[in-house]
PDB file of N, CA and C in Angstrom:
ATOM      1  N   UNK A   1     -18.094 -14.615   4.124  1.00  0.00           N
ATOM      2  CA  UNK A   1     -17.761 -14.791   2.717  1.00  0.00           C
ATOM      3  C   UNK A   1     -16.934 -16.057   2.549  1.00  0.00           C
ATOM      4  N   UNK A   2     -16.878 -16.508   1.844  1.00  0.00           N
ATOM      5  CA  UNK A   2     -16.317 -17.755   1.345  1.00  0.00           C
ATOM      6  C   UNK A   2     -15.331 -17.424   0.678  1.00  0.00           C
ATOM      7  N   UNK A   3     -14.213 -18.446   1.362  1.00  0.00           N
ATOM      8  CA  UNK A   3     -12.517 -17.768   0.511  1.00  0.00           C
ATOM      9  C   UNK A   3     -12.228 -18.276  -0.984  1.00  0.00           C
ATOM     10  N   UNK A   4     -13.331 -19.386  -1.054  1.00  0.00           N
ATOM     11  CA  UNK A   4     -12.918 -19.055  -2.954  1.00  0.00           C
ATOM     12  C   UNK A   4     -14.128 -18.581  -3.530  1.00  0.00           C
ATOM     13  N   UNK A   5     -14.534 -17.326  -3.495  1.00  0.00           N
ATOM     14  CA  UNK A   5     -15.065 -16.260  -4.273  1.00  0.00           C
ATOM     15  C   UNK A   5     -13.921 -14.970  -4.162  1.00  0.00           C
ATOM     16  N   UNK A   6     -12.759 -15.399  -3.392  1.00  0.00           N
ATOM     17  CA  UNK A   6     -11.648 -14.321  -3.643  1.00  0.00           C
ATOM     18  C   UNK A   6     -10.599 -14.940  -4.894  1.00  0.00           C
ATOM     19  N   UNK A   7     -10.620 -13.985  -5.708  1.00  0.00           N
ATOM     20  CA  UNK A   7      -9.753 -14.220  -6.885  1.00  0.00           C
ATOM     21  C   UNK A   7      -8.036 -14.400  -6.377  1.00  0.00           C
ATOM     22  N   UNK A   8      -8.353 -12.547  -6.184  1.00  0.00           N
ATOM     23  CA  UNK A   8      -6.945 -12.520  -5.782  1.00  0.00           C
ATOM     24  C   UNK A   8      -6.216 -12.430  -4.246  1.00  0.00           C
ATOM     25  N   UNK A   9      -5.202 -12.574  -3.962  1.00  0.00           N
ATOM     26  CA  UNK A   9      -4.648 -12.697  -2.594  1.00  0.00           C
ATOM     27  C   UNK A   9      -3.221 -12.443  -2.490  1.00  0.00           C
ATOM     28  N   UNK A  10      -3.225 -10.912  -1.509  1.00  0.00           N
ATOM     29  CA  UNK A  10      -2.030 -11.108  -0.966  1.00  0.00           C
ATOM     30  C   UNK A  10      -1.912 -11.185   0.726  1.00  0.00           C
ATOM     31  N   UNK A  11      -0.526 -11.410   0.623  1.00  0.00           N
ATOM     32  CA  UNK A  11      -0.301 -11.703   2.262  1.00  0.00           C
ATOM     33  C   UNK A  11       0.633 -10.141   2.565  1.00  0.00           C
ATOM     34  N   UNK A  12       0.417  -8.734   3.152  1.00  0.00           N
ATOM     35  CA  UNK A  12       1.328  -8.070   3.693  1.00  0.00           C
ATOM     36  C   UNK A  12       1.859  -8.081   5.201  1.00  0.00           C
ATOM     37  N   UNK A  13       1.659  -9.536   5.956  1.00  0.00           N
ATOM     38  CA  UNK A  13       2.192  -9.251   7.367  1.00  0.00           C
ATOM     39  C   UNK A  13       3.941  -8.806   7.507  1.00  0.00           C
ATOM     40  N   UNK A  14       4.030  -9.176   6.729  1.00  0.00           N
ATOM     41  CA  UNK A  14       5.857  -8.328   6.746  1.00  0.00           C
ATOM     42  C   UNK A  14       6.126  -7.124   6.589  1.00  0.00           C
ATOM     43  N   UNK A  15       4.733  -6.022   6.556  1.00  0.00           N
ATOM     44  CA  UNK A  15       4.726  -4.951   6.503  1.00  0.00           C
ATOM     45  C   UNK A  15       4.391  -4.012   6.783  1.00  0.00           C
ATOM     46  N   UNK A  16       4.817  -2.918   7.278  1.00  0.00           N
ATOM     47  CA  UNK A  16       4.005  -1.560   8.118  1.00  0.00           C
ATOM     48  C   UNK A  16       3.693  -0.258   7.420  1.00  0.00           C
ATOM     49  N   UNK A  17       3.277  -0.031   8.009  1.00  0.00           N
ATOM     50  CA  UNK A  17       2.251   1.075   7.399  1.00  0.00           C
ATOM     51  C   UNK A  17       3.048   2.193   7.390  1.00  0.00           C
ATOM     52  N   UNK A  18       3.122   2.856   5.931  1.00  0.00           N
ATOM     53  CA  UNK A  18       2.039   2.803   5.053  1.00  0.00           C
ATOM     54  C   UNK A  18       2.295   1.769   3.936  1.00  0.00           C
ATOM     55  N   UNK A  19       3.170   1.225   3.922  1.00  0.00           N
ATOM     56  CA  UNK A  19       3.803   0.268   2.766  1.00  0.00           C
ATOM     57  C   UNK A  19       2.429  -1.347   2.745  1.00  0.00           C
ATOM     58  N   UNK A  20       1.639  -0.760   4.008  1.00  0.00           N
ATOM     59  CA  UNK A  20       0.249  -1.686   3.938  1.00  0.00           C
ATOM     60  C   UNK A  20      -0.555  -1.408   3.098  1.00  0.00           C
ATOM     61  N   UNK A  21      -0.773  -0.062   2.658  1.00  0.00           N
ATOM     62  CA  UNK A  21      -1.936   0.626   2.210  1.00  0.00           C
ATOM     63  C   UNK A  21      -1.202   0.394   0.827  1.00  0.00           C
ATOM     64  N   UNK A  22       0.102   1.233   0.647  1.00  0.00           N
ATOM     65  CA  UNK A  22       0.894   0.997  -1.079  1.00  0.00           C
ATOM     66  C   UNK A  22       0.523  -0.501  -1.679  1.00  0.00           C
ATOM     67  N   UNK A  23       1.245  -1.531  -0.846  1.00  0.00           N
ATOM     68  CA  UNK A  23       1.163  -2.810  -1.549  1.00  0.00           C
ATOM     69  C   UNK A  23      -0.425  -2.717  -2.092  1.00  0.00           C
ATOM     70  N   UNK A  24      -2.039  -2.546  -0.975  1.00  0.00           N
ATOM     71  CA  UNK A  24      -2.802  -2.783  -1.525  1.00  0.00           C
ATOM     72  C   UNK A  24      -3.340  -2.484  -2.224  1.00  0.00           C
ATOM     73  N   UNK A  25      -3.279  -1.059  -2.738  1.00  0.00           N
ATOM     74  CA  UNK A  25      -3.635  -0.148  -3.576  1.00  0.00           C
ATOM     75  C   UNK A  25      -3.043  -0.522  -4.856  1.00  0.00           C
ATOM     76  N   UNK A  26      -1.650  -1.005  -5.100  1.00  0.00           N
ATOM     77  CA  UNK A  26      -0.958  -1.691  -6.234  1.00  0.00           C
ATOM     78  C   UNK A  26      -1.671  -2.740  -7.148  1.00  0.00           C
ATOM     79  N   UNK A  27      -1.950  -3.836  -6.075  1.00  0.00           N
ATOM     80  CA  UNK A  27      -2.616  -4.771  -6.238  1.00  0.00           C
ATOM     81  C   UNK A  27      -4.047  -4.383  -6.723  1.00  0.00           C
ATOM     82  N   UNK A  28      -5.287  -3.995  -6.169  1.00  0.00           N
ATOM     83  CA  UNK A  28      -5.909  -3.509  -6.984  1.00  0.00           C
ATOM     84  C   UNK A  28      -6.157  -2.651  -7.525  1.00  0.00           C
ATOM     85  N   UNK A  29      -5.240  -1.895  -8.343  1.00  0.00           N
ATOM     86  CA  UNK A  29      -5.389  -0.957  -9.672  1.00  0.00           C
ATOM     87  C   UNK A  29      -5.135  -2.034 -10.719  1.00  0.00           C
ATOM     88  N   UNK A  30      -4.298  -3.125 -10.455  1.00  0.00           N
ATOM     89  CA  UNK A  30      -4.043  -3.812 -11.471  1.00  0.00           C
ATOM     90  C   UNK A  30      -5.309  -4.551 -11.901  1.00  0.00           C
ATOM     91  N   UNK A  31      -6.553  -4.998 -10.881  1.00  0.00           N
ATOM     92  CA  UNK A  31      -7.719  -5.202 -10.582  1.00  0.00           C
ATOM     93  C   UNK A  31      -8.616  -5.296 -11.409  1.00  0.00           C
ATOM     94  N   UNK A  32     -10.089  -5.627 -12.432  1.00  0.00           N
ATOM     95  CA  UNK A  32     -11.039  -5.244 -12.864  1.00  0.00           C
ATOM     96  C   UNK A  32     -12.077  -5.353 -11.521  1.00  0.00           C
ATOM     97  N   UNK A  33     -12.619  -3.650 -12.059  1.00  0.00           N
ATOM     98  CA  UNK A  33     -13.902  -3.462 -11.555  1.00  0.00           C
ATOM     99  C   UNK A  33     -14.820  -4.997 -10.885  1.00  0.00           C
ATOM    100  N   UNK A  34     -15.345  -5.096  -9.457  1.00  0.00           N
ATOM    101  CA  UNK A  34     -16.359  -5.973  -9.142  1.00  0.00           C
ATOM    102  C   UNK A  34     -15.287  -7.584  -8.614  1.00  0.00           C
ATOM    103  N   UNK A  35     -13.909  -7.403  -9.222  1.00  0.00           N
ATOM    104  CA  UNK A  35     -12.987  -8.312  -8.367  1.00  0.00           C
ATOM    105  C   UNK A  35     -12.850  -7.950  -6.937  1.00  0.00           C
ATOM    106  N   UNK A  36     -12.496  -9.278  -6.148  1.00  0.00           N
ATOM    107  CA  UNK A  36     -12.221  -9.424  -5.010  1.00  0.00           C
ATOM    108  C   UNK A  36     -11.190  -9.630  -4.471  1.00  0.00           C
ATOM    109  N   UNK A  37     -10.829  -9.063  -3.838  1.00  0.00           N
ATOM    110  CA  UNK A  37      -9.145  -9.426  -2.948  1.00  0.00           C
ATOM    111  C   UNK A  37      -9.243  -9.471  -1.464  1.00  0.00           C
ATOM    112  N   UNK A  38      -8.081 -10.662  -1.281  1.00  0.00           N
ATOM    113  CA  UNK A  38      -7.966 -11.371   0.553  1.00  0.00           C
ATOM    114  C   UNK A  38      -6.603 -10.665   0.684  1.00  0.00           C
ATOM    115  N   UNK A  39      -6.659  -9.431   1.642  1.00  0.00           N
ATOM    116  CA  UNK A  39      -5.598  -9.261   2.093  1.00  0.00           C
ATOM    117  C   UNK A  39      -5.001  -9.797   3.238  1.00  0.00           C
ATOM    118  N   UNK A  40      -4.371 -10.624   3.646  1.00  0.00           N
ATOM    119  CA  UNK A  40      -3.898 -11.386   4.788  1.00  0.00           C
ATOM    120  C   UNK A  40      -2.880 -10.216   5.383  1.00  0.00           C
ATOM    121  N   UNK A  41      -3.226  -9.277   7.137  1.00  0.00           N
ATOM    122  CA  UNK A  41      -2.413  -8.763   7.521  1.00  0.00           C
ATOM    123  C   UNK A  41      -2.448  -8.841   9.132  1.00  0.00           C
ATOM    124  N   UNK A  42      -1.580  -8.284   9.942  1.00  0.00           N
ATOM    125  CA  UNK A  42      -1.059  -7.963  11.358  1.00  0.00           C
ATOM    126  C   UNK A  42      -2.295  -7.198  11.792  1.00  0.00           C
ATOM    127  N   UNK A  43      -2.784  -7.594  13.204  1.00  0.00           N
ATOM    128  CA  UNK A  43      -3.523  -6.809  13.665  1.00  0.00           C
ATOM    129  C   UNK A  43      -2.521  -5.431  14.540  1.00  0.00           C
ATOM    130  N   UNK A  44      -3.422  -4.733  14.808  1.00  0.00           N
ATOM    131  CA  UNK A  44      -2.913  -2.956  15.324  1.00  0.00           C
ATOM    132  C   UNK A  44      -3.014  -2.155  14.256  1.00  0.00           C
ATOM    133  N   UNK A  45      -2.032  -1.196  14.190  1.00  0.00           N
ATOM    134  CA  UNK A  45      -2.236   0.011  12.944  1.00  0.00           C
ATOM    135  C   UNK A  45      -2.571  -0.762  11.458  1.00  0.00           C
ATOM    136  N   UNK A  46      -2.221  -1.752  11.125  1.00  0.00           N
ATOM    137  CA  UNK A  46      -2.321  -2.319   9.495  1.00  0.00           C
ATOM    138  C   UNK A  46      -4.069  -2.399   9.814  1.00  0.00           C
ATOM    139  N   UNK A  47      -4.503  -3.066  10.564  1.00  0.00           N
ATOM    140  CA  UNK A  47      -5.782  -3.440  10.762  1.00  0.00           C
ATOM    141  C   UNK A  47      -6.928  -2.250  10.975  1.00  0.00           C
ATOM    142  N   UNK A  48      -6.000  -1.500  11.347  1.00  0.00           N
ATOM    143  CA  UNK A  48      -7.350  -0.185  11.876  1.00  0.00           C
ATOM    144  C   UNK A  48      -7.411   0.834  10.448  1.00  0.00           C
ATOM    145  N   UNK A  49      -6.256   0.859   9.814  1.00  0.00           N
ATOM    146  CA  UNK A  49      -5.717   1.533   9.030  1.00  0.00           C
ATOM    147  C   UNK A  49      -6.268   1.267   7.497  1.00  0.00           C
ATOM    148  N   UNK A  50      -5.905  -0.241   7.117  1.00  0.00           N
ATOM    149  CA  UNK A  50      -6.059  -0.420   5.720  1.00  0.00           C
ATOM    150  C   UNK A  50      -7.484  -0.238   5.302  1.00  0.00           C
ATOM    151  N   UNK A  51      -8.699  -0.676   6.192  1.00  0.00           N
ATOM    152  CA  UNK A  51     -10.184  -0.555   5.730  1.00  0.00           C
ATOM    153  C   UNK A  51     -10.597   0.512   5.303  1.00  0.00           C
ATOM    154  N   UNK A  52     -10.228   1.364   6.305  1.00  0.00           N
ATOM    155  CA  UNK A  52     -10.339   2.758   5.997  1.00  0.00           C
ATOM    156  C   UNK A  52      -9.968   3.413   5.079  1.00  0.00           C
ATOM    157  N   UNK A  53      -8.700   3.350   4.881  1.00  0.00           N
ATOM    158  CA  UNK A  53      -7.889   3.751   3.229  1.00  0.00           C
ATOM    159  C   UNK A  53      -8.732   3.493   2.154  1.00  0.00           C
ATOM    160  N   UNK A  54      -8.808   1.655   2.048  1.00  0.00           N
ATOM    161  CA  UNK A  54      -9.499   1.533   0.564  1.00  0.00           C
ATOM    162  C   UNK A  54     -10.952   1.852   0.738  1.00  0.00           C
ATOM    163  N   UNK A  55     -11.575   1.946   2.072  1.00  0.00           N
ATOM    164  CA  UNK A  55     -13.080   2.508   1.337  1.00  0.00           C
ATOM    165  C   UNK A  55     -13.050   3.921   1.040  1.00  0.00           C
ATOM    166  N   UNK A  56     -11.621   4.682   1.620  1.00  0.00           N
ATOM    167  CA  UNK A  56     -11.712   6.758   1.196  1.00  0.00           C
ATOM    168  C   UNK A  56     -11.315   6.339  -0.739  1.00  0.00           C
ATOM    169  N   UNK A  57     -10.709   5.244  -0.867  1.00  0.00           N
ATOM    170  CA  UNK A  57     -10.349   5.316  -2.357  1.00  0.00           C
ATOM    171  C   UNK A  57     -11.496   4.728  -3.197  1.00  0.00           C
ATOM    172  N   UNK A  58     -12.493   4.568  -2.877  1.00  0.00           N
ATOM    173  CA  UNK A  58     -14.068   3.845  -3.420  1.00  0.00           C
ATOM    174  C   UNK A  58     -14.001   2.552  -3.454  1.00  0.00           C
ATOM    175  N   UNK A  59     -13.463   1.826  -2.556  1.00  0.00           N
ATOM    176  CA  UNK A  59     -13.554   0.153  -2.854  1.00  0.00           C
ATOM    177  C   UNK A  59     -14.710   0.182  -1.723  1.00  0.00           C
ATOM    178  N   UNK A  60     -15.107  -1.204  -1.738  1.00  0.00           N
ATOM    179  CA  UNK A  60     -15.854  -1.811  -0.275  1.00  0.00           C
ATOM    180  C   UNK A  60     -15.085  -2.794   0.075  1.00  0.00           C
ATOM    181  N   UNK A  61     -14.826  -2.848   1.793  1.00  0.00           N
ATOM    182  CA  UNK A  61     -14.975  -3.987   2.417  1.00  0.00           C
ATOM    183  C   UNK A  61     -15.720  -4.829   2.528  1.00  0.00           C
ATOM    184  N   UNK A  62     -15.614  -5.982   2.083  1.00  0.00           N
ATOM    185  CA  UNK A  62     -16.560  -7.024   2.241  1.00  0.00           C
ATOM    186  C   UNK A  62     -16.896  -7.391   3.830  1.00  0.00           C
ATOM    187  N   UNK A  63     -15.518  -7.721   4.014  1.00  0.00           N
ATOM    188  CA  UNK A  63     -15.932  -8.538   5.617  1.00  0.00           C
ATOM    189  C   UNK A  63     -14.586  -8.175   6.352  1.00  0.00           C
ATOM    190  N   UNK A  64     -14.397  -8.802   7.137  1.00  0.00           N
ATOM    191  CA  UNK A  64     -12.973  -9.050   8.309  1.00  0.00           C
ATOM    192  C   UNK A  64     -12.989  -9.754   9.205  1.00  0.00           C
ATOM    193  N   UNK A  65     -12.029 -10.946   8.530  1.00  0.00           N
ATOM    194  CA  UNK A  65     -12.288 -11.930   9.425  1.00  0.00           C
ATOM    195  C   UNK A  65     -10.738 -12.083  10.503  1.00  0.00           C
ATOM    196  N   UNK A  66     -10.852 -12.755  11.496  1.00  0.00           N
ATOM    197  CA  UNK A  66      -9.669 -13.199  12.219  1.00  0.00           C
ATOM    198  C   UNK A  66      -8.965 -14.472  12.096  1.00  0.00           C
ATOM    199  N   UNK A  67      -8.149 -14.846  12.201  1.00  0.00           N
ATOM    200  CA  UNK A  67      -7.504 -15.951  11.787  1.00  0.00           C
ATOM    201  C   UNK A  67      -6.992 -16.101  12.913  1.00  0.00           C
ATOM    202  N   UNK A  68      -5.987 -16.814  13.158  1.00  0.00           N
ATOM    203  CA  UNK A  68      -5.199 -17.487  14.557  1.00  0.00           C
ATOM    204  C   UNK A  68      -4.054 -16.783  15.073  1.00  0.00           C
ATOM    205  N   UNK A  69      -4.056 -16.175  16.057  1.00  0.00           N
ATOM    206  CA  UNK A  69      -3.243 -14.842  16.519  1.00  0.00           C
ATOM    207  C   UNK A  69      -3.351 -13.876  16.055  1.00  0.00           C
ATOM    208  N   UNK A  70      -2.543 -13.107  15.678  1.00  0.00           N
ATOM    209  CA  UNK A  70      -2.599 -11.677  15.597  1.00  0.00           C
ATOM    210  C   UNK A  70      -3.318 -11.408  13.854  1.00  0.00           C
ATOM    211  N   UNK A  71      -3.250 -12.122  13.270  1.00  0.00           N
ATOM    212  CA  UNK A  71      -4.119 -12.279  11.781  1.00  0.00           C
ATOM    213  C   UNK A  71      -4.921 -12.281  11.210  1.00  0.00           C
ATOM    214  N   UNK A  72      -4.850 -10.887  10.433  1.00  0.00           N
ATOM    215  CA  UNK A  72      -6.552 -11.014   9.970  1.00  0.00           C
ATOM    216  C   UNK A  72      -6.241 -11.033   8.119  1.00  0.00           C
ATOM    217  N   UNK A  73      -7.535 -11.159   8.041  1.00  0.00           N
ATOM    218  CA  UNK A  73      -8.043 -11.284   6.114  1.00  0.00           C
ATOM    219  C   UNK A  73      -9.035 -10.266   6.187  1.00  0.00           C
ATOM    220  N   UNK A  74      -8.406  -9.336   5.347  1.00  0.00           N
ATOM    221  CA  UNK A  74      -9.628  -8.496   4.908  1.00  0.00           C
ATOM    222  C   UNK A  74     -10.511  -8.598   3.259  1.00  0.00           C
ATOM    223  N   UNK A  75     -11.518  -8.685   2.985  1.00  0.00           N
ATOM    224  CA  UNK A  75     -12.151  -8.937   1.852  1.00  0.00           C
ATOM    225  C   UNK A  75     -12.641  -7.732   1.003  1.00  0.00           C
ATOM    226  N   UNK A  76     -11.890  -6.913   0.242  1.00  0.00           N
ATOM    227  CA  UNK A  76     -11.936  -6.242  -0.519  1.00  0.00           C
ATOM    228  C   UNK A  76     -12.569  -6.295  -1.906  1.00  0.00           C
ATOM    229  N   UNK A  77     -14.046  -5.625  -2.344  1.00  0.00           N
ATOM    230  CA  UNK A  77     -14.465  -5.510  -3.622  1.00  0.00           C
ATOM    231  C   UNK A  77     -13.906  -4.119  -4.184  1.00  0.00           C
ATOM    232  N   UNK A  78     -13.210  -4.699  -5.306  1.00  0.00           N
ATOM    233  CA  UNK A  78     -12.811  -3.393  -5.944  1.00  0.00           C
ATOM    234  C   UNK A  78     -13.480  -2.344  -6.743  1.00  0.00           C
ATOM    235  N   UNK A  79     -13.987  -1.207  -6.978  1.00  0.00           N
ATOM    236  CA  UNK A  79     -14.854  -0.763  -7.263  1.00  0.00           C
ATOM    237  C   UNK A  79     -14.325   0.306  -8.214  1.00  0.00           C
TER     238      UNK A  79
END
């Protein structure tokens, strides 16, 4: 996916879980339907954890990509 077809973007690496899943869930409720969000987070529990969350809450993952060390972007369609 291409990073500017993501609207919105946050960064939670300063944060552990579950305060991974809160921030993202925040972020898109505020959301319209069919928007996209780059969550920039820590790989381990944030990483295994957050995909899973927002697809039990009806979003899709788009993709998951890795970035340079421990960092990933996850691509969230909000649904």
């Amino acid at each position: 996916m291409d990073d500017t077809q993501s609207k919105e973007k946050i960064d939670i690496t300063g944060y552990i879980c579950p305060m991974t899943f809160v921030k993202t869930k925040l972020k898109l409720e505020r959301m319209e339907r069919g928007e996209v969000l780059e969550v920039r987070l820590c790989e381990g529990e944030p990483l295994s954890n957050l995909p899973r969350s927002v697809e039990q809450e009806g979003h899709k993952v788009l993709a998951i990509v890795q970035e340079e060390g421990r960092y990933h972007k996850v691509i969230i369609e909000r649904c």
